[in-house]
C-alpha atoms as a PDB file:
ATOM      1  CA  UNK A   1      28.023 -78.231  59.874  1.00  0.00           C
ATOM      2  CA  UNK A   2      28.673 -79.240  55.929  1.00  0.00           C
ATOM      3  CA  UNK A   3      28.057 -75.126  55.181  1.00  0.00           C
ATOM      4  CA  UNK A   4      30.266 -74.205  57.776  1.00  0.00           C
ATOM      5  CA  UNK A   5      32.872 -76.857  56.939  1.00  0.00           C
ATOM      6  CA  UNK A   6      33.052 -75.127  53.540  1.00  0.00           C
ATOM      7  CA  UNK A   7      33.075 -72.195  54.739  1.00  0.00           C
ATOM      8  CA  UNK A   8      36.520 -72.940  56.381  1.00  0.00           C
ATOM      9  CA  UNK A   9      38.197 -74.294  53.617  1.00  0.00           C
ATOM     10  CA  UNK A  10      37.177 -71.585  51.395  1.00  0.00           C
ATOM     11  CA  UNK A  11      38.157 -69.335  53.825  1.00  0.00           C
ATOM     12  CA  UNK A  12      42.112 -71.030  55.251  1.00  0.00           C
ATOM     13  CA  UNK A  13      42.174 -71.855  51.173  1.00  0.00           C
ATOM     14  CA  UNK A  14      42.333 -68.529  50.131  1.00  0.00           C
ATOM     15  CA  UNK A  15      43.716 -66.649  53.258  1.00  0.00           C
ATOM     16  CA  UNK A  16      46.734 -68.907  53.067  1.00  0.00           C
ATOM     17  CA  UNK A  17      47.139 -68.885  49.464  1.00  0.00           C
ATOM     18  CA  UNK A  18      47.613 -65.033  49.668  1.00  0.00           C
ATOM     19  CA  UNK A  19      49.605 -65.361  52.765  1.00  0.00           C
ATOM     20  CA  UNK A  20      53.116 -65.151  51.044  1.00  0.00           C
ATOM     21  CA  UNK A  21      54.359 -61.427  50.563  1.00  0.00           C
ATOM     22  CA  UNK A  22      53.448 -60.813  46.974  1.00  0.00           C
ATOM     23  CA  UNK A  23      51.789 -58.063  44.175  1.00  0.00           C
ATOM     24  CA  UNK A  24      48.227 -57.909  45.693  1.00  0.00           C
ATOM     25  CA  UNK A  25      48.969 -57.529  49.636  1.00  0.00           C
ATOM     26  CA  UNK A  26      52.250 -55.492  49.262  1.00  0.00           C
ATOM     27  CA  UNK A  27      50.289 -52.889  47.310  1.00  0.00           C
ATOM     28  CA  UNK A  28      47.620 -52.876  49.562  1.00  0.00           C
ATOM     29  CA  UNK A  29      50.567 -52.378  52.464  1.00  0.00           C
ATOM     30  CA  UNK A  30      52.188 -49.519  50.410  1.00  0.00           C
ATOM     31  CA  UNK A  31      48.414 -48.005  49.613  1.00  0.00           C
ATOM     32  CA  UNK A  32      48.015 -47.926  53.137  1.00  0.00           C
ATOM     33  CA  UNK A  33      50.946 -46.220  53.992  1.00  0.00           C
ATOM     34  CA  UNK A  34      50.659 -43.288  51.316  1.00  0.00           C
ATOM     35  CA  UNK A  35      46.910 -42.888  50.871  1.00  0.00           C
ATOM     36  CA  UNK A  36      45.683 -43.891  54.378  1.00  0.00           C
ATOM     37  CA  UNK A  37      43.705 -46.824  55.775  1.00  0.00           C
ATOM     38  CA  UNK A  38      40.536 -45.813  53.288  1.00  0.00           C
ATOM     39  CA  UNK A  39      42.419 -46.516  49.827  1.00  0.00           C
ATOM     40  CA  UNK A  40      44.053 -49.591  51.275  1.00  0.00           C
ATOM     41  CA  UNK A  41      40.238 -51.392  52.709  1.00  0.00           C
ATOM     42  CA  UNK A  42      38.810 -50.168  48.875  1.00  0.00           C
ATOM     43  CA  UNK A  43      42.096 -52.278  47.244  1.00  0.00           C
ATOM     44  CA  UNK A  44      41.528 -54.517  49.506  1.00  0.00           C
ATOM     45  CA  UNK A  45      37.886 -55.211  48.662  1.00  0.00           C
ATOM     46  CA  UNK A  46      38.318 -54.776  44.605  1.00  0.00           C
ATOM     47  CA  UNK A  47      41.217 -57.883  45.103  1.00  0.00           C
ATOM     48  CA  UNK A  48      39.434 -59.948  46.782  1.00  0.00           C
ATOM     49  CA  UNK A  49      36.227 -59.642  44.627  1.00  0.00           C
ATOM     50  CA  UNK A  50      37.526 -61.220  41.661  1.00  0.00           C
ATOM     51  CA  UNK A  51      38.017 -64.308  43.780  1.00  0.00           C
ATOM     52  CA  UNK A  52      35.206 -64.905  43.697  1.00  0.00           C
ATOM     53  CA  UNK A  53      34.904 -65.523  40.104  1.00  0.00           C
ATOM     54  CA  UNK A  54      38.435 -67.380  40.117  1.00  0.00           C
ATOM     55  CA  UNK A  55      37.232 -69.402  42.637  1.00  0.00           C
ATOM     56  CA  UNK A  56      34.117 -70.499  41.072  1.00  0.00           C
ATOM     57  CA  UNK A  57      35.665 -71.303  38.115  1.00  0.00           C
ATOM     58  CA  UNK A  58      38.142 -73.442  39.724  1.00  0.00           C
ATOM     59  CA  UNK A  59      35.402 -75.298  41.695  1.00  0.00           C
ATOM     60  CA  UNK A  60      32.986 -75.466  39.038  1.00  0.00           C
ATOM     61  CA  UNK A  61      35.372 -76.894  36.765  1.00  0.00           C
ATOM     62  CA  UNK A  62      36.629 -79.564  39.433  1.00  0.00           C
ATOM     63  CA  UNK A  63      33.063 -80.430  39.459  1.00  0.00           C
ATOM     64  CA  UNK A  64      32.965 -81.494  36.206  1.00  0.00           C
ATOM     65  CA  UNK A  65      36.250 -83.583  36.512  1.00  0.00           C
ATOM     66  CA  UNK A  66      34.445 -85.187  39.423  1.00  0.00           C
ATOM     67  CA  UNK A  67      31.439 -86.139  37.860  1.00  0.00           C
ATOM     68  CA  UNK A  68      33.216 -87.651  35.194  1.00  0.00           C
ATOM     69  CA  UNK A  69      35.296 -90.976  36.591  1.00  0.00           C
ATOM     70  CA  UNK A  70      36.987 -92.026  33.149  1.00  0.00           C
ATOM     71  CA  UNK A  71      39.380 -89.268  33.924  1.00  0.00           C
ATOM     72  CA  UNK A  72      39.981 -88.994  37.866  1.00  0.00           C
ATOM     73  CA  UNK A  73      42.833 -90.773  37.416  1.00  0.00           C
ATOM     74  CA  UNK A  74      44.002 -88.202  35.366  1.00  0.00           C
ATOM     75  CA  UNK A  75      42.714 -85.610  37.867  1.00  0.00           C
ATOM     76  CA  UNK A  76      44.855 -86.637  40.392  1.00  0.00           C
ATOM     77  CA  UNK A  77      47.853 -86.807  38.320  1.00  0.00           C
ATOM     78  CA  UNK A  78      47.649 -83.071  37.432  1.00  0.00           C
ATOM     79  CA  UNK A  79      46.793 -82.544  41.056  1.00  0.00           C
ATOM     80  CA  UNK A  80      50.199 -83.938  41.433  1.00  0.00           C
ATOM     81  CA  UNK A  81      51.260 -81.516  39.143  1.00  0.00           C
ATOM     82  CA  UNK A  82      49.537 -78.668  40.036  1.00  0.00           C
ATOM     83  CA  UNK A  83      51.673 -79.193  43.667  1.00  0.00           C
ATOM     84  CA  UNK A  84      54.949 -79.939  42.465  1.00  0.00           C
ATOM     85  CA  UNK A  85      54.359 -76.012  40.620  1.00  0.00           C
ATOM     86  CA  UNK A  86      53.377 -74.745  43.303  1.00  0.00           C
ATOM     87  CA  UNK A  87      55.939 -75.998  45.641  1.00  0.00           C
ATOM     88  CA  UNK A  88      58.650 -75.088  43.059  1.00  0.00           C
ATOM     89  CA  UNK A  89      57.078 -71.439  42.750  1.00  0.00           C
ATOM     90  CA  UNK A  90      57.118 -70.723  46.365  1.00  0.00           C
ATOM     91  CA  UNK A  91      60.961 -72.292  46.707  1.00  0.00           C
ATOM     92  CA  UNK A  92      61.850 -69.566  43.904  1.00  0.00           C
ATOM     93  CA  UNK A  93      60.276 -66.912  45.550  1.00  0.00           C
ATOM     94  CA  UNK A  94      62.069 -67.777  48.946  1.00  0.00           C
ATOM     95  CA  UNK A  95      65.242 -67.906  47.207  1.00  0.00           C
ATOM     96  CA  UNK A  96      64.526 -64.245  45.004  1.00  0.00           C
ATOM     97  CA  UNK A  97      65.017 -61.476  47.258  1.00  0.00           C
ATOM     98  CA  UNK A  98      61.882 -59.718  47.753  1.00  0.00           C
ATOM     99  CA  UNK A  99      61.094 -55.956  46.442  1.00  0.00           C
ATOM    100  CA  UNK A 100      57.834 -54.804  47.826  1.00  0.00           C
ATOM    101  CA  UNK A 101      56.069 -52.798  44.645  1.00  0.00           C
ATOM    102  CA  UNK A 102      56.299 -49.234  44.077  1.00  0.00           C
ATOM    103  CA  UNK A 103      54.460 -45.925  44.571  1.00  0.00           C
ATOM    104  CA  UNK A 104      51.182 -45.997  44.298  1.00  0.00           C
ATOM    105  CA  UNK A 105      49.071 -43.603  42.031  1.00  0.00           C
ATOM    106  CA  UNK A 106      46.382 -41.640  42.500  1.00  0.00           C
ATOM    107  CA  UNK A 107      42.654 -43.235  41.472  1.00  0.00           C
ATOM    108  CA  UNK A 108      39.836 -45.375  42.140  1.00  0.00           C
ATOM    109  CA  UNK A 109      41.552 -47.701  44.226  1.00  0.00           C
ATOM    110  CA  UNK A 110      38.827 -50.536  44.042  1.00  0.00           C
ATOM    111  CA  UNK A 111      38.989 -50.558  40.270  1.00  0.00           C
ATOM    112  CA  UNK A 112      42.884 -51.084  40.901  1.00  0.00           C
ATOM    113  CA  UNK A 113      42.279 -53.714  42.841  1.00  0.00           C
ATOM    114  CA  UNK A 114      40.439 -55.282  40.889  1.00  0.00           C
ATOM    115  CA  UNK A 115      42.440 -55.136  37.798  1.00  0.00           C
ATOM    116  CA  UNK A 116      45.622 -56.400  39.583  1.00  0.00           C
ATOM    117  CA  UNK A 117      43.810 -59.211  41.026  1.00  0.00           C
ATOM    118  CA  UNK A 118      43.089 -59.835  37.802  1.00  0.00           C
ATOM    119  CA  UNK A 119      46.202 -60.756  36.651  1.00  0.00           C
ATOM    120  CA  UNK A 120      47.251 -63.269  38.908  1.00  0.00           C
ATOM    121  CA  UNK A 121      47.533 -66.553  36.846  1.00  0.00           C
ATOM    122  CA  UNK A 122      48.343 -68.668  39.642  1.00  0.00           C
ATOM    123  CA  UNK A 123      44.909 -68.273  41.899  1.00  0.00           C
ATOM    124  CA  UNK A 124      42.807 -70.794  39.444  1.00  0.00           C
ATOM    125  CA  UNK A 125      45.321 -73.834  39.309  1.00  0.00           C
ATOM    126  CA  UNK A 126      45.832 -73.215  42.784  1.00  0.00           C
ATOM    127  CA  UNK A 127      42.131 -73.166  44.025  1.00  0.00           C
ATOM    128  CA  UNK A 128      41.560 -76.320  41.421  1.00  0.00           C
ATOM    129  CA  UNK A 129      44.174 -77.990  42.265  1.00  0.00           C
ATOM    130  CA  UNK A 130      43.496 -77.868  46.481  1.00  0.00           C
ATOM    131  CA  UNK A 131      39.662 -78.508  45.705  1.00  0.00           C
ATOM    132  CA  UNK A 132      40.245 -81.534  43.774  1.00  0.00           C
ATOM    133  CA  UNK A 133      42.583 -82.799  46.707  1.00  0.00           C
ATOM    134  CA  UNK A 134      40.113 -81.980  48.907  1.00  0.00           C
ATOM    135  CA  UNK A 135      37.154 -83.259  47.106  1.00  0.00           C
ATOM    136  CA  UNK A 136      38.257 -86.747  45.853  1.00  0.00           C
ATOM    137  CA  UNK A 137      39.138 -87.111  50.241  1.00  0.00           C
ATOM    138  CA  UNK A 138      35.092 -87.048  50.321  1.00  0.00           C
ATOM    139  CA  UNK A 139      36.546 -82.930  52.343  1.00  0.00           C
ATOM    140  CA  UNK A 140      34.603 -81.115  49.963  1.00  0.00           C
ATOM    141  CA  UNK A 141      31.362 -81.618  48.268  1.00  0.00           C
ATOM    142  CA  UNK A 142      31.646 -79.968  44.624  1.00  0.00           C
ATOM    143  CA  UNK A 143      28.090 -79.240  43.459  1.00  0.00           C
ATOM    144  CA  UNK A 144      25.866 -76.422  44.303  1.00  0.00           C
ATOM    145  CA  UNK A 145      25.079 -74.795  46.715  1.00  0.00           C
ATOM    146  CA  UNK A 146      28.042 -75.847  48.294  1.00  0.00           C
ATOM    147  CA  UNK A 147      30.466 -74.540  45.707  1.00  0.00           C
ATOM    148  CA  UNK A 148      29.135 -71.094  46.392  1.00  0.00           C
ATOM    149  CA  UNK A 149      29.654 -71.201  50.385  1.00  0.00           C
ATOM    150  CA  UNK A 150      33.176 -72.356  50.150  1.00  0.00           C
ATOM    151  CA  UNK A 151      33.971 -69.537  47.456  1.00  0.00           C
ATOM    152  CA  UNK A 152      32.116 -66.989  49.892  1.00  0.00           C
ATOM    153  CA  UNK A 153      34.718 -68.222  52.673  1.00  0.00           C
ATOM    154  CA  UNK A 154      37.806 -67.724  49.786  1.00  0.00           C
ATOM    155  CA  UNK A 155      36.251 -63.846  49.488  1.00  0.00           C
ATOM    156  CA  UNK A 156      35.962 -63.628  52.713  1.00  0.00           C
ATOM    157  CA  UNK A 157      39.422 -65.100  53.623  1.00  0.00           C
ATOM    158  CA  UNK A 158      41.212 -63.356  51.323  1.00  0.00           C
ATOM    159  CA  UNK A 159      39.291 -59.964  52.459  1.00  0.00           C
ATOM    160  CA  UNK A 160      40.661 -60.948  55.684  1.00  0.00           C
ATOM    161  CA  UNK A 161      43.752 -61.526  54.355  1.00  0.00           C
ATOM    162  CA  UNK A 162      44.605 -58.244  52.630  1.00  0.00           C
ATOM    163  CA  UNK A 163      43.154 -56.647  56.138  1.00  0.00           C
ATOM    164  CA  UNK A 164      45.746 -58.010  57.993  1.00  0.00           C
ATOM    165  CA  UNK A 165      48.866 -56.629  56.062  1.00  0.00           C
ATOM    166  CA  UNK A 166      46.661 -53.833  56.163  1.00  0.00           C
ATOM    167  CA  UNK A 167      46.523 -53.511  59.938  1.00  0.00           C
ATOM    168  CA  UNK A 168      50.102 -53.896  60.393  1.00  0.00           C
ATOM    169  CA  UNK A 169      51.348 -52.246  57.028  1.00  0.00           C
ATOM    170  CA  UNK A 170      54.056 -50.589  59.098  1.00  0.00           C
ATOM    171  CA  UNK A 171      55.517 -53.265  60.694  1.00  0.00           C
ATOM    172  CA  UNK A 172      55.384 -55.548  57.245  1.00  0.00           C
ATOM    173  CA  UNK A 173      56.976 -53.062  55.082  1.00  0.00           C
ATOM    174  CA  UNK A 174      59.588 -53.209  57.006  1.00  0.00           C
ATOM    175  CA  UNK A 175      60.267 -57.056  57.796  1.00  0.00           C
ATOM    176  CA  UNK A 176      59.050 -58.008  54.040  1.00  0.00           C
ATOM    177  CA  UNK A 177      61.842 -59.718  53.081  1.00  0.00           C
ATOM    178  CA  UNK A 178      62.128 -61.875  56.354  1.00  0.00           C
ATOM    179  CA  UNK A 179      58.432 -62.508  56.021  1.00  0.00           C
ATOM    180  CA  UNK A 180      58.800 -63.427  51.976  1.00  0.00           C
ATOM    181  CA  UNK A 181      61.557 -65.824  52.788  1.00  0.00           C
ATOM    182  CA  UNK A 182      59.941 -67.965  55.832  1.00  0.00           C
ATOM    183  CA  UNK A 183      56.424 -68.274  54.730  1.00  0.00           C
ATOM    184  CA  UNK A 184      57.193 -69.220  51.093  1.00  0.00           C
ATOM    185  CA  UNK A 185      59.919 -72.082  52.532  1.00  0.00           C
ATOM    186  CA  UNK A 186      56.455 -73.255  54.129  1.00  0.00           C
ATOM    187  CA  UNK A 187      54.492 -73.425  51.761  1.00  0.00           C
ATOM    188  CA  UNK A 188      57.088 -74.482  49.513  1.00  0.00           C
ATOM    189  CA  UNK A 189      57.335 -77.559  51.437  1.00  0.00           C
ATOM    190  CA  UNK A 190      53.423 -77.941  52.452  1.00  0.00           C
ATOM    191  CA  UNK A 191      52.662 -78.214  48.524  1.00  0.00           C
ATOM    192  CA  UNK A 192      55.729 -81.103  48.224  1.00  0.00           C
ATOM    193  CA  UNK A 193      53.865 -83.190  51.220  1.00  0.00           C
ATOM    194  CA  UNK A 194      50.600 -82.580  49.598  1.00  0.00           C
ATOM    195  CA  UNK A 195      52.193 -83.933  46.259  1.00  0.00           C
ATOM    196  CA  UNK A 196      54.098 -87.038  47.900  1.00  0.00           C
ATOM    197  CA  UNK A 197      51.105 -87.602  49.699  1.00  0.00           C
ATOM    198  CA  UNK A 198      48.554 -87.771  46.607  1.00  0.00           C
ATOM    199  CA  UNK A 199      51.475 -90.164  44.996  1.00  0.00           C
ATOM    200  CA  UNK A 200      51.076 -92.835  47.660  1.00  0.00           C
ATOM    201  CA  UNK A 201      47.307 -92.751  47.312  1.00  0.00           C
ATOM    202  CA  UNK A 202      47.493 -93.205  43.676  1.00  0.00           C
ATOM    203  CA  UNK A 203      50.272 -96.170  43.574  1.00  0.00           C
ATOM    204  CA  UNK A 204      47.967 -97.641  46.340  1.00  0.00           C
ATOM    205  CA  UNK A 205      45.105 -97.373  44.135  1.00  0.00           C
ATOM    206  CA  UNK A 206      47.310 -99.190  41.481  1.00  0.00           C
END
């Protein structure tokens, strides 16, 4: 059951992490459209296997906050942090209206999705900051080899992820914006609960 528990959070982690109309799944909705179903599942796959690194980084490095209790104050503090950004990013990008990206080019579309996934700066804080949460709650066990199940379920989530606006690329590329809007609003406010919640604990720890 421990696996399996990790397995979940790595997987609803990452799935709803990516959730939010963005770079990585509107190009794999607009790759589907112009180059067919193939080219979108190799994007698809190339995007979701450099979570795995940023994943593992993220854990591996909230592992070594957690084995050293001088500073767990000081972890949950930039946990705090880390979901006040958050929160504050997605409220932005519910406010901005949403442009879904542009024409895809021809090429090795795995490599492409690889190299945008790449890019996106926010994935590390963001698995770090919900492991951490999740860890110093006794949710998550951050050694081995349960650091590498839950970042198999964030691959495998956010495979799943990128499959589902590929499944119904049609109907998404056309309610984007309404999409954009609602889900960011909640996770907008699901990082502000998770911040005002960590608070509390640590001025009850005080």
């Amino acid at each position: 059951m421990i696996y399996i528990s990790h397995l979940f959070f790595g997987f609803i982690m990452s799935y709803v992490g990516l959730l939010p109309p963005g770079m990585l799944n509107m190009t794999t909705v607009r790759t589907t459209i112009e180059k067919g179903k193939k080219a979108g599942f190799l994007f698809s796959a190339g995007a979701a296997s450099v979570v795995f690194v940023q994943a593992s980084i993220a854990l591996i490095f909230a592992n070594y906050l957690n084995n050293h209790p001088d500073i767990i104050e000081k972890l949950k503090i930039a946990g705090i942090v880390v979901f006040v950004i958050l929160a504050i990013f997605f409220w932005i990008q519910a406010r901005k209206k949403f442009k879904a990206e542009g024409k895809q080019k021809q090429g090795n579309y795995f490599l492409t999705g690889l190299m945008m996934s790449s890019m996106n700066m926010l994935a590390i804080p963001f698995y770090l900051g919900l492991s951490a949460y999740l860890g110093a709650n006794g949710n998550l066990i951050l050694e081995q080899p349960y650091i590498t199940v839950f970042v198999i379920g964030a691959v495998l989530g956010a495979f799943a992820l990128f499959s589902t606006y590929l499944g119904f690329a049609k109907i998404i590329i056309n309610k984007a914006q309404f999409i954009a809007k609602n889900i960011n609003y909640i996770l907008s406010a699901l990082f502000l609960v998770l911040a005002l919640l960590t608070i509390l604990k640590v001025l009850n720890v005080n």
